[in-house]
PDB file of N, CA and C in Angstrom:
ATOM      1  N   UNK A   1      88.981 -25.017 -20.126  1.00  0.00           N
ATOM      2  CA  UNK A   1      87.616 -25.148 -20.581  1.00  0.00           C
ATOM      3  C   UNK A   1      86.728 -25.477 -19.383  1.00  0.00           C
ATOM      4  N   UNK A   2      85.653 -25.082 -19.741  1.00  0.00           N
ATOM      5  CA  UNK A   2      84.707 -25.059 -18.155  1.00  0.00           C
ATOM      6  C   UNK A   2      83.505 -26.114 -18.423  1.00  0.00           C
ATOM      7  N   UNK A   3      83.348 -26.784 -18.075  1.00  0.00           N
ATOM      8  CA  UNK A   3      82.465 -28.298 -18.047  1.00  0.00           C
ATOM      9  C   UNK A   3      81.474 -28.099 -17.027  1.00  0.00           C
ATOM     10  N   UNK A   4      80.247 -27.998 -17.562  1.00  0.00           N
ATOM     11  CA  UNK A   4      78.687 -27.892 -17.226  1.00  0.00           C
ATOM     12  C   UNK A   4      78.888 -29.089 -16.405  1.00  0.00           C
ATOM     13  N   UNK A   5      78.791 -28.941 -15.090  1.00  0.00           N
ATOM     14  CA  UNK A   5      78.390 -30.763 -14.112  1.00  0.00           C
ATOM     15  C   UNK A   5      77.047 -30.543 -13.641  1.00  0.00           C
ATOM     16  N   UNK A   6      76.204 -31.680 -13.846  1.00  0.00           N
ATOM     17  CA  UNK A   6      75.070 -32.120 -13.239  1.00  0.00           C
ATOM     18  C   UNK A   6      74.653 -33.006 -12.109  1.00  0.00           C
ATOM     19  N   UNK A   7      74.653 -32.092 -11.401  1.00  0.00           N
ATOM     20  CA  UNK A   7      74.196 -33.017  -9.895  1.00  0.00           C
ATOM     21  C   UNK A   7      72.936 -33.271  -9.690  1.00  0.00           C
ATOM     22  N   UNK A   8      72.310 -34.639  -9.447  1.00  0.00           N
ATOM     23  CA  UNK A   8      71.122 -35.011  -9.077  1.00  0.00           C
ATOM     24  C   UNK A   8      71.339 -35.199  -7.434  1.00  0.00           C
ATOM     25  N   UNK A   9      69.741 -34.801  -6.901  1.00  0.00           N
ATOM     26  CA  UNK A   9      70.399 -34.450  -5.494  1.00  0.00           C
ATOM     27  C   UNK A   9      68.920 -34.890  -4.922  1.00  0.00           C
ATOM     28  N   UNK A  10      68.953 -36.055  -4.184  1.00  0.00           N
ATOM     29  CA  UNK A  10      67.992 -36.935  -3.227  1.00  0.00           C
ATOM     30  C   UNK A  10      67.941 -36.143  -1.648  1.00  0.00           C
ATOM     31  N   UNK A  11      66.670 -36.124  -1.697  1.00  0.00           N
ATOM     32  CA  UNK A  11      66.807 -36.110  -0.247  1.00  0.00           C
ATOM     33  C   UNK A  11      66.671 -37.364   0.477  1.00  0.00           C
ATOM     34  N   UNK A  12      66.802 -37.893   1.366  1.00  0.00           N
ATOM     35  CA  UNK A  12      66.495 -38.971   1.921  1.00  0.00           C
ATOM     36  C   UNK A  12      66.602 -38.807   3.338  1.00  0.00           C
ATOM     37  N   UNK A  13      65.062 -38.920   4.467  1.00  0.00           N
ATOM     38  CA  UNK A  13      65.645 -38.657   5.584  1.00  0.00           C
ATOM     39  C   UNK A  13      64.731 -40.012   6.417  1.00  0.00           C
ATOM     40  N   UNK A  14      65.680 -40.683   6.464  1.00  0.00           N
ATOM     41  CA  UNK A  14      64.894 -41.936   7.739  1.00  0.00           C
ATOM     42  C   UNK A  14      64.280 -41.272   8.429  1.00  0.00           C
ATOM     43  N   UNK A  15      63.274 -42.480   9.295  1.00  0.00           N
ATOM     44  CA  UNK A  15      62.684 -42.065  10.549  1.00  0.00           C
ATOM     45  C   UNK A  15      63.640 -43.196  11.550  1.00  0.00           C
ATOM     46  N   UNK A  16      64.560 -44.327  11.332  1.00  0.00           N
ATOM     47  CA  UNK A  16      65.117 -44.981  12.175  1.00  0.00           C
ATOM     48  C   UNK A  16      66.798 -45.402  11.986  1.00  0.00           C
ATOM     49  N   UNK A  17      67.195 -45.477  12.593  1.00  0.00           N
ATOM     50  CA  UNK A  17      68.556 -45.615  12.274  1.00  0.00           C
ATOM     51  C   UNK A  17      69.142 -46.163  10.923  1.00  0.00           C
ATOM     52  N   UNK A  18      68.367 -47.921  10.639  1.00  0.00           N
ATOM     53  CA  UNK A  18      69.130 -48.251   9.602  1.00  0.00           C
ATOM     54  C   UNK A  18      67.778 -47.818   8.237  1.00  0.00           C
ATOM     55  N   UNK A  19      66.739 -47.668   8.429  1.00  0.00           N
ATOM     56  CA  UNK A  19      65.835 -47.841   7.303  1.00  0.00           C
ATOM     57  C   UNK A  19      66.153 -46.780   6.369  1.00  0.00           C
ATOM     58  N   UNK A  20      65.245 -46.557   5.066  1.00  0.00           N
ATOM     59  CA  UNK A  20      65.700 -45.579   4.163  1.00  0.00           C
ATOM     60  C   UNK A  20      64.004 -45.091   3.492  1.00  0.00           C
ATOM     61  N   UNK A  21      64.060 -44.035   3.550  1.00  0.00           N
ATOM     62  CA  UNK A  21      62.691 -43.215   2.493  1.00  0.00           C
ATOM     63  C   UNK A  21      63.372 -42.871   0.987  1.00  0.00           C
ATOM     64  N   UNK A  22      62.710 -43.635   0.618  1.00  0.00           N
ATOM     65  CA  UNK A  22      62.851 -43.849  -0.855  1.00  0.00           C
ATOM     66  C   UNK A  22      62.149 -42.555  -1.401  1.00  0.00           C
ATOM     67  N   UNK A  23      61.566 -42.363  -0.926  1.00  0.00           N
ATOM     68  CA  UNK A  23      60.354 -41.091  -1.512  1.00  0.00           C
ATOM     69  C   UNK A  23      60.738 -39.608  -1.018  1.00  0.00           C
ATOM     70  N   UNK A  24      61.935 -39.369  -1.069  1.00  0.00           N
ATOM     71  CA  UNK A  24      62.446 -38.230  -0.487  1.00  0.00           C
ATOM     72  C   UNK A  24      62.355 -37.248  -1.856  1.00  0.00           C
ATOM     73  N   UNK A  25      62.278 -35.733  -1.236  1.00  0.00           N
ATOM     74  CA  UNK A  25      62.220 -34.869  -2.789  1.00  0.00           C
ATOM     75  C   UNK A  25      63.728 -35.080  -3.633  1.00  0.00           C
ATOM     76  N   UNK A  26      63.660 -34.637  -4.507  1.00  0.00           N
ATOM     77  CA  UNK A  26      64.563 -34.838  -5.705  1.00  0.00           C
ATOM     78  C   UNK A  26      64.537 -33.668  -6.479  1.00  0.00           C
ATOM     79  N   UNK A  27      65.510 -33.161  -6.788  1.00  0.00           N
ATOM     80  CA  UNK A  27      66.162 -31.971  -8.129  1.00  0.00           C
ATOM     81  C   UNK A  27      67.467 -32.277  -8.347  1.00  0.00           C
ATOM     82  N   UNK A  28      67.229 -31.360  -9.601  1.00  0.00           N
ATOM     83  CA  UNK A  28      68.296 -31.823 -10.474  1.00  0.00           C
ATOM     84  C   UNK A  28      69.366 -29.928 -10.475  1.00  0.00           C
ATOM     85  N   UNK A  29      70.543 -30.248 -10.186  1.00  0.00           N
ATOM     86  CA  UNK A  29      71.040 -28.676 -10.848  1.00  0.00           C
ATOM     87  C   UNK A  29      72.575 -29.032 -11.589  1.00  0.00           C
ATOM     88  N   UNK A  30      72.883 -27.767 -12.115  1.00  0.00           N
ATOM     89  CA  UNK A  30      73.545 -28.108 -13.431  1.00  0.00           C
ATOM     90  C   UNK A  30      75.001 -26.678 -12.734  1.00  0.00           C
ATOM     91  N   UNK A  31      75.816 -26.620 -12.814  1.00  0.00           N
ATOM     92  CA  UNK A  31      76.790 -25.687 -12.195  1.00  0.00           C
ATOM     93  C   UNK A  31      77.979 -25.769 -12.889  1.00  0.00           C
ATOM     94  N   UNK A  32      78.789 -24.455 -13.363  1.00  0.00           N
ATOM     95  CA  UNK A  32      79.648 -25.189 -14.345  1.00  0.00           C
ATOM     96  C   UNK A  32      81.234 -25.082 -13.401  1.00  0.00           C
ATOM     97  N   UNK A  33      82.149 -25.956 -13.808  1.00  0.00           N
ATOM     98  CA  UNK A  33      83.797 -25.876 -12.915  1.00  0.00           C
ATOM     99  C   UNK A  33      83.819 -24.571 -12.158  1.00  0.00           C
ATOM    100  N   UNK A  34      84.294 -24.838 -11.257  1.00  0.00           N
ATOM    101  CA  UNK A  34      84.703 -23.393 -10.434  1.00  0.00           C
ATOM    102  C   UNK A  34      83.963 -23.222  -9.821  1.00  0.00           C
ATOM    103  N   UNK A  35      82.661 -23.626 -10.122  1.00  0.00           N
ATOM    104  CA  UNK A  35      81.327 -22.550  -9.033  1.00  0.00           C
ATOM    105  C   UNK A  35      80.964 -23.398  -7.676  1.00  0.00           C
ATOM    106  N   UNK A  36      80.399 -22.385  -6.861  1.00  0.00           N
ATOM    107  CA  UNK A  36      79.853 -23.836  -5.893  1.00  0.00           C
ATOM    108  C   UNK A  36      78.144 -24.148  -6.166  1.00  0.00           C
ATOM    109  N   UNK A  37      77.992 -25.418  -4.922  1.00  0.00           N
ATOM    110  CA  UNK A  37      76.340 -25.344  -5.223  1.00  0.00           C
ATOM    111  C   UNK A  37      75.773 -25.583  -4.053  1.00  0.00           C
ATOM    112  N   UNK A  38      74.660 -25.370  -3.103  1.00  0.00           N
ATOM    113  CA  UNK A  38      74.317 -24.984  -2.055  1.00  0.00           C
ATOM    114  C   UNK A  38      72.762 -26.373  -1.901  1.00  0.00           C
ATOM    115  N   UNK A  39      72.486 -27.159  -1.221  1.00  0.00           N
ATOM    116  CA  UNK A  39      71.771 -28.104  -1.395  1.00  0.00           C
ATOM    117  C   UNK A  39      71.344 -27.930  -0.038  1.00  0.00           C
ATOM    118  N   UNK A  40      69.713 -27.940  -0.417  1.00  0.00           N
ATOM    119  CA  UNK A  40      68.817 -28.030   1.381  1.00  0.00           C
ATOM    120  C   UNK A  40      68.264 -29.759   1.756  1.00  0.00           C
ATOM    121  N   UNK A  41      68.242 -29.430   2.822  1.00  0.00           N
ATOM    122  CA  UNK A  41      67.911 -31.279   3.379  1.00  0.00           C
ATOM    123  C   UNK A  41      66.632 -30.966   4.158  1.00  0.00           C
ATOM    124  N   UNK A  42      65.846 -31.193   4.157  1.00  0.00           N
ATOM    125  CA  UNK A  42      64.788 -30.724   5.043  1.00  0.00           C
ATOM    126  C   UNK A  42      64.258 -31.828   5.270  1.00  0.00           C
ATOM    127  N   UNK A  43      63.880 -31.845   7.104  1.00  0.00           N
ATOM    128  CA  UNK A  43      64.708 -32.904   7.918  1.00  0.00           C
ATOM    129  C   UNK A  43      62.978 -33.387   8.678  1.00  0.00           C
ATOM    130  N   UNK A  44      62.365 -33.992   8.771  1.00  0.00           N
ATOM    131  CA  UNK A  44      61.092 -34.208   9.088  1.00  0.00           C
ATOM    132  C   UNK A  44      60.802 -35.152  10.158  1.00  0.00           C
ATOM    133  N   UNK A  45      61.999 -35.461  11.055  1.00  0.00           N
ATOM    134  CA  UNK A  45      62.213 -36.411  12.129  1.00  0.00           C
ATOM    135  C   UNK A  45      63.337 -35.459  12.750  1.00  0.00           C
ATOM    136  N   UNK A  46      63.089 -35.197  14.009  1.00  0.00           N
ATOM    137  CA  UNK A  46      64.343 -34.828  14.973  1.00  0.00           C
ATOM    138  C   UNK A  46      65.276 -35.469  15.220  1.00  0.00           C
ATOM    139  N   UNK A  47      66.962 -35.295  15.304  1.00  0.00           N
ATOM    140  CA  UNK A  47      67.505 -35.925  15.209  1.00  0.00           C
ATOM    141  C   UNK A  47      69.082 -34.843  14.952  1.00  0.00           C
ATOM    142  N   UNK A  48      69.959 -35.033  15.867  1.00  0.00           N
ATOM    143  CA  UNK A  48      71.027 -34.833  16.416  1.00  0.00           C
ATOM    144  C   UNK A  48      72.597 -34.867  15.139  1.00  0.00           C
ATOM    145  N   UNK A  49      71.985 -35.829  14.044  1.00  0.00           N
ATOM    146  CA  UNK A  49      73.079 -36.336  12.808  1.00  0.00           C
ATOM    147  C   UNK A  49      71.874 -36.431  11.618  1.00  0.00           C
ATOM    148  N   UNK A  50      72.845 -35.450  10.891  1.00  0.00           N
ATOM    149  CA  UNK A  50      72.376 -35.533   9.534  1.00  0.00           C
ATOM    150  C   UNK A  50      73.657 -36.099   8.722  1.00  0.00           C
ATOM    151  N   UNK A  51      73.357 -37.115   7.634  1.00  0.00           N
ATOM    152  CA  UNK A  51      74.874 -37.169   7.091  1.00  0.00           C
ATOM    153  C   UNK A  51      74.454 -37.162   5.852  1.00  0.00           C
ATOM    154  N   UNK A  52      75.939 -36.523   4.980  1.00  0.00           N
ATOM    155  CA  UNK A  52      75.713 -36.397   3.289  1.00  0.00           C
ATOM    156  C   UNK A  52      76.652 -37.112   2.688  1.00  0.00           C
ATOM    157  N   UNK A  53      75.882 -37.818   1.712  1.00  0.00           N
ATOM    158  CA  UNK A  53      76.383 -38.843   0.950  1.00  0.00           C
ATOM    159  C   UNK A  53      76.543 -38.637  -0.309  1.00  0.00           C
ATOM    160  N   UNK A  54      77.659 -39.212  -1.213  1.00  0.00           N
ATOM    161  CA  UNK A  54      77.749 -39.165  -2.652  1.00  0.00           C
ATOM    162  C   UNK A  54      77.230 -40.411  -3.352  1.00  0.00           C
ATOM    163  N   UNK A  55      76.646 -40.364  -4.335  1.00  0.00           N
ATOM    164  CA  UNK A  55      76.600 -41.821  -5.255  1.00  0.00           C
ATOM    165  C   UNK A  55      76.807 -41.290  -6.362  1.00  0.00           C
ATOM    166  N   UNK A  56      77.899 -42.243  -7.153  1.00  0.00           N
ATOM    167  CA  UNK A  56      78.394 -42.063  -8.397  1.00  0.00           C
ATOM    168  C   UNK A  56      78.025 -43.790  -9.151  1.00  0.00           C
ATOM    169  N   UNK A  57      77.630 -43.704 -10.693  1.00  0.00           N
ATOM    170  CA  UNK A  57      77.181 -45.061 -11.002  1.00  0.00           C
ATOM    171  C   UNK A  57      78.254 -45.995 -10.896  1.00  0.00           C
ATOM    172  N   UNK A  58      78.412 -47.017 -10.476  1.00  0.00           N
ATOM    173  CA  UNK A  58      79.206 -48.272 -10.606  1.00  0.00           C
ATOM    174  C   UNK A  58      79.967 -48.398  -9.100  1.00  0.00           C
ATOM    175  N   UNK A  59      79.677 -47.047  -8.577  1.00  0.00           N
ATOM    176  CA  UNK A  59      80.103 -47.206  -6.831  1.00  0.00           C
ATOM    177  C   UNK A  59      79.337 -47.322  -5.699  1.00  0.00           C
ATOM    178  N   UNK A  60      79.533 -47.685  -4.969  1.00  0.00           N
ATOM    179  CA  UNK A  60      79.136 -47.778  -3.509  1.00  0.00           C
ATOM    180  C   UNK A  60      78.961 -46.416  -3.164  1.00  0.00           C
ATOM    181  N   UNK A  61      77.422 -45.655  -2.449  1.00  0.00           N
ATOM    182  CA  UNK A  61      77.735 -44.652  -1.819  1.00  0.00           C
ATOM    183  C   UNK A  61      78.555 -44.247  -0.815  1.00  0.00           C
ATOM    184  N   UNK A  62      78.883 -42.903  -0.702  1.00  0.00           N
ATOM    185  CA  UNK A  62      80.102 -42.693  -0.076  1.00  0.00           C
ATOM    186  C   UNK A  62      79.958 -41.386   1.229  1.00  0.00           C
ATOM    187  N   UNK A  63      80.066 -41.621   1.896  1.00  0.00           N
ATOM    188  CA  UNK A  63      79.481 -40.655   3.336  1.00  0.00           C
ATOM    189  C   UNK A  63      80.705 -39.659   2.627  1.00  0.00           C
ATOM    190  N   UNK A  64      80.266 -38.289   3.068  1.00  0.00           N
ATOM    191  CA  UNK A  64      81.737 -37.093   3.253  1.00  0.00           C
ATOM    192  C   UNK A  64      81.367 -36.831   4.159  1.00  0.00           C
ATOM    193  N   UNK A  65      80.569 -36.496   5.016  1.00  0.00           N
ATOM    194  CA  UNK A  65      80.312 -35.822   6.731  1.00  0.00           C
ATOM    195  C   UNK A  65      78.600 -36.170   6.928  1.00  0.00           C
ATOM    196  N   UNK A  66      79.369 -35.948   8.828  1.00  0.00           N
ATOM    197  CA  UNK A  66      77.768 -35.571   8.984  1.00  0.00           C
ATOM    198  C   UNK A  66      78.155 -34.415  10.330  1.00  0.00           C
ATOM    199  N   UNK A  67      76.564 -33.462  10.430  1.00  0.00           N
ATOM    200  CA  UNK A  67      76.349 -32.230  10.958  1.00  0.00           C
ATOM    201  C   UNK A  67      75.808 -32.777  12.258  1.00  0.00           C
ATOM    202  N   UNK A  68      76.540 -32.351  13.050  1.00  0.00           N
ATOM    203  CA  UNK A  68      75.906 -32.296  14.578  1.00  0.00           C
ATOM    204  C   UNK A  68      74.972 -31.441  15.028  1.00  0.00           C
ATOM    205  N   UNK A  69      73.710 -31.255  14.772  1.00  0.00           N
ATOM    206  CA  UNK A  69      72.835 -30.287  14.862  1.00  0.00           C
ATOM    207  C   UNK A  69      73.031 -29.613  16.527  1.00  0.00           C
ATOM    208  N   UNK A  70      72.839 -30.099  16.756  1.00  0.00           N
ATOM    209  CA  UNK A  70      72.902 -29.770  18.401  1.00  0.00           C
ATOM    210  C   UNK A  70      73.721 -29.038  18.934  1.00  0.00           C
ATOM    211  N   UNK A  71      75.164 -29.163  18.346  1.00  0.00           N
ATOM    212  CA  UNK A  71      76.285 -28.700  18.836  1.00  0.00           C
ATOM    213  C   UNK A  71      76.781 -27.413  17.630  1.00  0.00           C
ATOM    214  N   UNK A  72      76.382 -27.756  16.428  1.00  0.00           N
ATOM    215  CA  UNK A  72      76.834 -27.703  15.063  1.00  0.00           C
ATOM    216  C   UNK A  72      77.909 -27.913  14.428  1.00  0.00           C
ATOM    217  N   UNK A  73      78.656 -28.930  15.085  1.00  0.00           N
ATOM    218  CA  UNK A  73      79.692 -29.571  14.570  1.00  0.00           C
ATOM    219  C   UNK A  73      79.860 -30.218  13.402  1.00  0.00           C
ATOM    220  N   UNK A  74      80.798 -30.256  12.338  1.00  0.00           N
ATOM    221  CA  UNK A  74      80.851 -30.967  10.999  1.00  0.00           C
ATOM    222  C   UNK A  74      81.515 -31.937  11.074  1.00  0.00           C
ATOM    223  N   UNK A  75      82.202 -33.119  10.690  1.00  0.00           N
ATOM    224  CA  UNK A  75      82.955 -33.828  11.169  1.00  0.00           C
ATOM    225  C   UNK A  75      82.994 -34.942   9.534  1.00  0.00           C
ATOM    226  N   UNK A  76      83.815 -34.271   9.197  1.00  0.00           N
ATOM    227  CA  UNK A  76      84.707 -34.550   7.196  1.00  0.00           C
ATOM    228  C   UNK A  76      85.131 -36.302   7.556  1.00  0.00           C
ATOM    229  N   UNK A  77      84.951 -37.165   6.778  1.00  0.00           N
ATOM    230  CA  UNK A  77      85.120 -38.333   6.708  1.00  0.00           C
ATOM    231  C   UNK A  77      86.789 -38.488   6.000  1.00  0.00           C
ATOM    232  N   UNK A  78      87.736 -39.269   6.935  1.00  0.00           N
ATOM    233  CA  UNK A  78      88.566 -39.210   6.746  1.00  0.00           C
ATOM    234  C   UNK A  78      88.951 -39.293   4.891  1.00  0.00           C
ATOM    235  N   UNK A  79      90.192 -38.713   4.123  1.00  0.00           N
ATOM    236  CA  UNK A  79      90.118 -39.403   2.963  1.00  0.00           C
ATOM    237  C   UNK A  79      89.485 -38.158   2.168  1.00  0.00           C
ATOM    238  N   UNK A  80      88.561 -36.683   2.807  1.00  0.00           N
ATOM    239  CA  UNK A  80      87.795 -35.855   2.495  1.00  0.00           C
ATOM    240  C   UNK A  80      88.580 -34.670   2.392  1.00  0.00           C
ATOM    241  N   UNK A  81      88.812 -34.277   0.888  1.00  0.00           N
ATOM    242  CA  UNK A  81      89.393 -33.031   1.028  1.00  0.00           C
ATOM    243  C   UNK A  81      89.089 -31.968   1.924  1.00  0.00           C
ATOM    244  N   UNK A  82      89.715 -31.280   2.657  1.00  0.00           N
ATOM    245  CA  UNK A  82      89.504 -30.334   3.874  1.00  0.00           C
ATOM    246  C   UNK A  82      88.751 -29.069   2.574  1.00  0.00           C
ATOM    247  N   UNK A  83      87.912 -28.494   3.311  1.00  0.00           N
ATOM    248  CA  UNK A  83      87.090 -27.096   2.340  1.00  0.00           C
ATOM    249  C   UNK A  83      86.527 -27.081   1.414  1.00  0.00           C
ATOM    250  N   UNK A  84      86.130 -28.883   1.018  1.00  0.00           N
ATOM    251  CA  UNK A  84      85.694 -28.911  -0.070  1.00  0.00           C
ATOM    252  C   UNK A  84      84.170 -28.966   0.413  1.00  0.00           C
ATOM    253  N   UNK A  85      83.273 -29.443   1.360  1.00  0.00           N
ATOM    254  CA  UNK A  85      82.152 -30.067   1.488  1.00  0.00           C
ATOM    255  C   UNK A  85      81.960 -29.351   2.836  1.00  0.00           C
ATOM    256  N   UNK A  86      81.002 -28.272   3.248  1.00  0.00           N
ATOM    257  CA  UNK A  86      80.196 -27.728   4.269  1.00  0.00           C
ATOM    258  C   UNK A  86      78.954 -28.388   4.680  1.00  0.00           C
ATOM    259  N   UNK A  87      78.721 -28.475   5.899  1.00  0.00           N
ATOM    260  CA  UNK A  87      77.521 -28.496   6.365  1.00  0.00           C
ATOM    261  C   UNK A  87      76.882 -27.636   7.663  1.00  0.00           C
ATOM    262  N   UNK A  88      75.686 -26.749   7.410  1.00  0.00           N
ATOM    263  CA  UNK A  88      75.394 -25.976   8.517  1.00  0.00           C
ATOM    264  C   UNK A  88      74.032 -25.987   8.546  1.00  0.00           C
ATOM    265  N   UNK A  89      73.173 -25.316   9.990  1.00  0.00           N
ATOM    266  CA  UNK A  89      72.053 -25.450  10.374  1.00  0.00           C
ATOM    267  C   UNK A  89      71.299 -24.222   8.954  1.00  0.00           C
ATOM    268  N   UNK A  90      69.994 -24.799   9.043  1.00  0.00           N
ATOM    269  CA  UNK A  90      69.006 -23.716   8.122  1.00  0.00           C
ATOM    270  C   UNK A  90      68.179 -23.325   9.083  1.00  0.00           C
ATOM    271  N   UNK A  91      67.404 -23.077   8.614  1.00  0.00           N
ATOM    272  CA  UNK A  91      66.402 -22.452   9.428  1.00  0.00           C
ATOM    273  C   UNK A  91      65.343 -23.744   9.792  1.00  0.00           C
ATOM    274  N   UNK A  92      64.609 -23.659  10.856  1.00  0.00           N
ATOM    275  CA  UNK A  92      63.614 -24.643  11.108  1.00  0.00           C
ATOM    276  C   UNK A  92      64.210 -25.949  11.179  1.00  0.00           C
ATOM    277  N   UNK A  93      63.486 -26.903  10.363  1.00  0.00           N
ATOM    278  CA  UNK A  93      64.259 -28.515  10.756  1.00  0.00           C
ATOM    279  C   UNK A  93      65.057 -28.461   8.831  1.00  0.00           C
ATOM    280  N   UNK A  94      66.094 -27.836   8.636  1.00  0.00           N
ATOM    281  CA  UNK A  94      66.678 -27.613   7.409  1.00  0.00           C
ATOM    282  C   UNK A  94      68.449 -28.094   7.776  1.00  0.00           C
ATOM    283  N   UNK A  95      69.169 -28.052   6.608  1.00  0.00           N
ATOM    284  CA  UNK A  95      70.348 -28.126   7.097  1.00  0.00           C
ATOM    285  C   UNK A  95      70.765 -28.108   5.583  1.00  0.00           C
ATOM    286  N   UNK A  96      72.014 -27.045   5.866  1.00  0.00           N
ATOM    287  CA  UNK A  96      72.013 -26.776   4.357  1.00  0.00           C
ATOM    288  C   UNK A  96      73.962 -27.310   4.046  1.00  0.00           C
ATOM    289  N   UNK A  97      73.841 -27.953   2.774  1.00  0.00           N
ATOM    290  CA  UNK A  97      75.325 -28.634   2.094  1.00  0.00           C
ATOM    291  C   UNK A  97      75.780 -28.021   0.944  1.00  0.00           C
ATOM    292  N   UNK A  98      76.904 -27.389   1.426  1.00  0.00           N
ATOM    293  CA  UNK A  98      77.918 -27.129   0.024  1.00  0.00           C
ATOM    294  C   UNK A  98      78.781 -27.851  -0.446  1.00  0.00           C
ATOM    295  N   UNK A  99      79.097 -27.710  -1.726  1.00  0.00           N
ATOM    296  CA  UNK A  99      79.902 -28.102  -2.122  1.00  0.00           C
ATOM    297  C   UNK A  99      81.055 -26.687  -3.378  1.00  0.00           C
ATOM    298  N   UNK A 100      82.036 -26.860  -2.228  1.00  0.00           N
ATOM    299  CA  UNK A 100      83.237 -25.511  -3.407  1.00  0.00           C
ATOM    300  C   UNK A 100      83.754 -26.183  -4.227  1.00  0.00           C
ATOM    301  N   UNK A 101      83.911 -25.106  -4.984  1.00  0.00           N
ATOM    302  CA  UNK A 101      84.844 -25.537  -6.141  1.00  0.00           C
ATOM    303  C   UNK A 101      84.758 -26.370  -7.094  1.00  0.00           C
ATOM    304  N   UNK A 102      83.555 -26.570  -7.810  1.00  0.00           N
ATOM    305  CA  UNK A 102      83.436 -27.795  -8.581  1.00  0.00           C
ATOM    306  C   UNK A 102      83.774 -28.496  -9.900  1.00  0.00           C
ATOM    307  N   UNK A 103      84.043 -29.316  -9.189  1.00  0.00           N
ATOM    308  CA  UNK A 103      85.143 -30.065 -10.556  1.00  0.00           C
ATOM    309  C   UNK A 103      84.196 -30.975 -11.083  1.00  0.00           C
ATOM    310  N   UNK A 104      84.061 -31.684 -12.264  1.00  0.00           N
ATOM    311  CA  UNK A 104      83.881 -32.846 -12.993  1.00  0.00           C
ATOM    312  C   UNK A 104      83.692 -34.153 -12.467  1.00  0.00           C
ATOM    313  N   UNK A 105      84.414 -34.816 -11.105  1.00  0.00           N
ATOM    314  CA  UNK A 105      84.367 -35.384 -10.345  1.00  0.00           C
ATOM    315  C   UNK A 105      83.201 -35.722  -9.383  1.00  0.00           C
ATOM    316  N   UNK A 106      82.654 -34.059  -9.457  1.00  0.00           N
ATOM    317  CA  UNK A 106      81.957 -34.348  -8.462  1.00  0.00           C
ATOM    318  C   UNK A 106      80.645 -34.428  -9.049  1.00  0.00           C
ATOM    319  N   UNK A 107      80.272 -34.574 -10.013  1.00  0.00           N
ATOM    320  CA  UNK A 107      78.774 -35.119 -10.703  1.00  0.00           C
ATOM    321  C   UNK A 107      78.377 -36.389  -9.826  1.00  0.00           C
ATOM    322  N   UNK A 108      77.167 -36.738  -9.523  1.00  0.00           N
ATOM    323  CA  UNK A 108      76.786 -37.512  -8.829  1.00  0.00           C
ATOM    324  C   UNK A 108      75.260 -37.219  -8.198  1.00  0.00           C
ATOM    325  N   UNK A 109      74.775 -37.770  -7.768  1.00  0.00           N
ATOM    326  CA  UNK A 109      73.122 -37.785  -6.701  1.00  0.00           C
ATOM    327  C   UNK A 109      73.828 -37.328  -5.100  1.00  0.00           C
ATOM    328  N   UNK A 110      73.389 -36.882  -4.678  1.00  0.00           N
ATOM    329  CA  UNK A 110      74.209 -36.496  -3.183  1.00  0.00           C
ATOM    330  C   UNK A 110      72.902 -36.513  -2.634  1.00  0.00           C
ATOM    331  N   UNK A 111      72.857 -37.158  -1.590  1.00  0.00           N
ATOM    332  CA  UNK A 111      71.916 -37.207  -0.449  1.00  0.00           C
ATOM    333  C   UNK A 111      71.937 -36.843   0.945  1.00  0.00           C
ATOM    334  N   UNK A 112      71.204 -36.530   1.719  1.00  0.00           N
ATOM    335  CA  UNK A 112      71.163 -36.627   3.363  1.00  0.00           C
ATOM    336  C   UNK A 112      70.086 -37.886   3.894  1.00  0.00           C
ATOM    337  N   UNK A 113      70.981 -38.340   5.058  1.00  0.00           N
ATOM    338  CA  UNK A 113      69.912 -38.876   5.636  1.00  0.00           C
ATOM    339  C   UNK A 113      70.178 -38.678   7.294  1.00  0.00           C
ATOM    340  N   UNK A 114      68.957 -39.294   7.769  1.00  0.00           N
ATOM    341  CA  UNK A 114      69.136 -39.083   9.461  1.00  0.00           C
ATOM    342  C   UNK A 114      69.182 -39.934  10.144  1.00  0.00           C
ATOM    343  N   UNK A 115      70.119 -40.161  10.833  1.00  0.00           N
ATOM    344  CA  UNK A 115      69.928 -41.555  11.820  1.00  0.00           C
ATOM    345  C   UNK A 115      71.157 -40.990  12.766  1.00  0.00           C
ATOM    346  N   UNK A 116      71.039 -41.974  13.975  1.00  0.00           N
ATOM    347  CA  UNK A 116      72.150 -41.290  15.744  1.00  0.00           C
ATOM    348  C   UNK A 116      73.014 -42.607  15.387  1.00  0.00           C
TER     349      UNK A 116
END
């Protein structure tokens, strides 16, 4: 049986290492098992590391990578299924996150933010 998951998906992009923009855009998409889903970060401070995060309710957010713009390196947070979670350059100051294969699990808010 194939289960409709709903991902709410924050952007969030500091202007300083530890601070946070609360006021980042926000959508919502809906994708059912199996499919993937493709999420833009659009990035409004220069900056070398973008990283994407999960939040699920009752947990602590949870880093899966961050994108080395510069180099375009990905670099999967240990503990991170290998092929499950992409990150690559977009166009302009963009950077775009997949996620394959989606399971039930992975419902959650997923964010980027920027900090070195």
């Amino acid at each position: 049986m194939l289960w409709a998951l709903a991902l709410l998906l924050a952007f969030l992009a500091p202007a300083t290492q530890v601070s946070s923009n609360l006021e980042g855009k926000q959508m919502s998409l809906t994708r059912q098992a199996g499919l993937s889903a493709v999420i833009t970060c659009d990035i409004e401070h220069t900056s070398n590391y973008i990283h994407w995060y999960q939040y699920q309710e009752g947990m602590a957010p949870r880093r899966l990578l961050y994108y080395q713009v510069f180099s375009s390196n990905v670099m999967v947070e240990s503990g991170i299924t290998s092929g499950k979670y992409h990150a690559y350059g977009g166009t302009g100051r963009t950077c775009k996150f997949s996620l394959e294969n989606l399971e039930e699990s992975d419902s959650g808010v997923y964010y980027c933010a920027v900090w070195e």
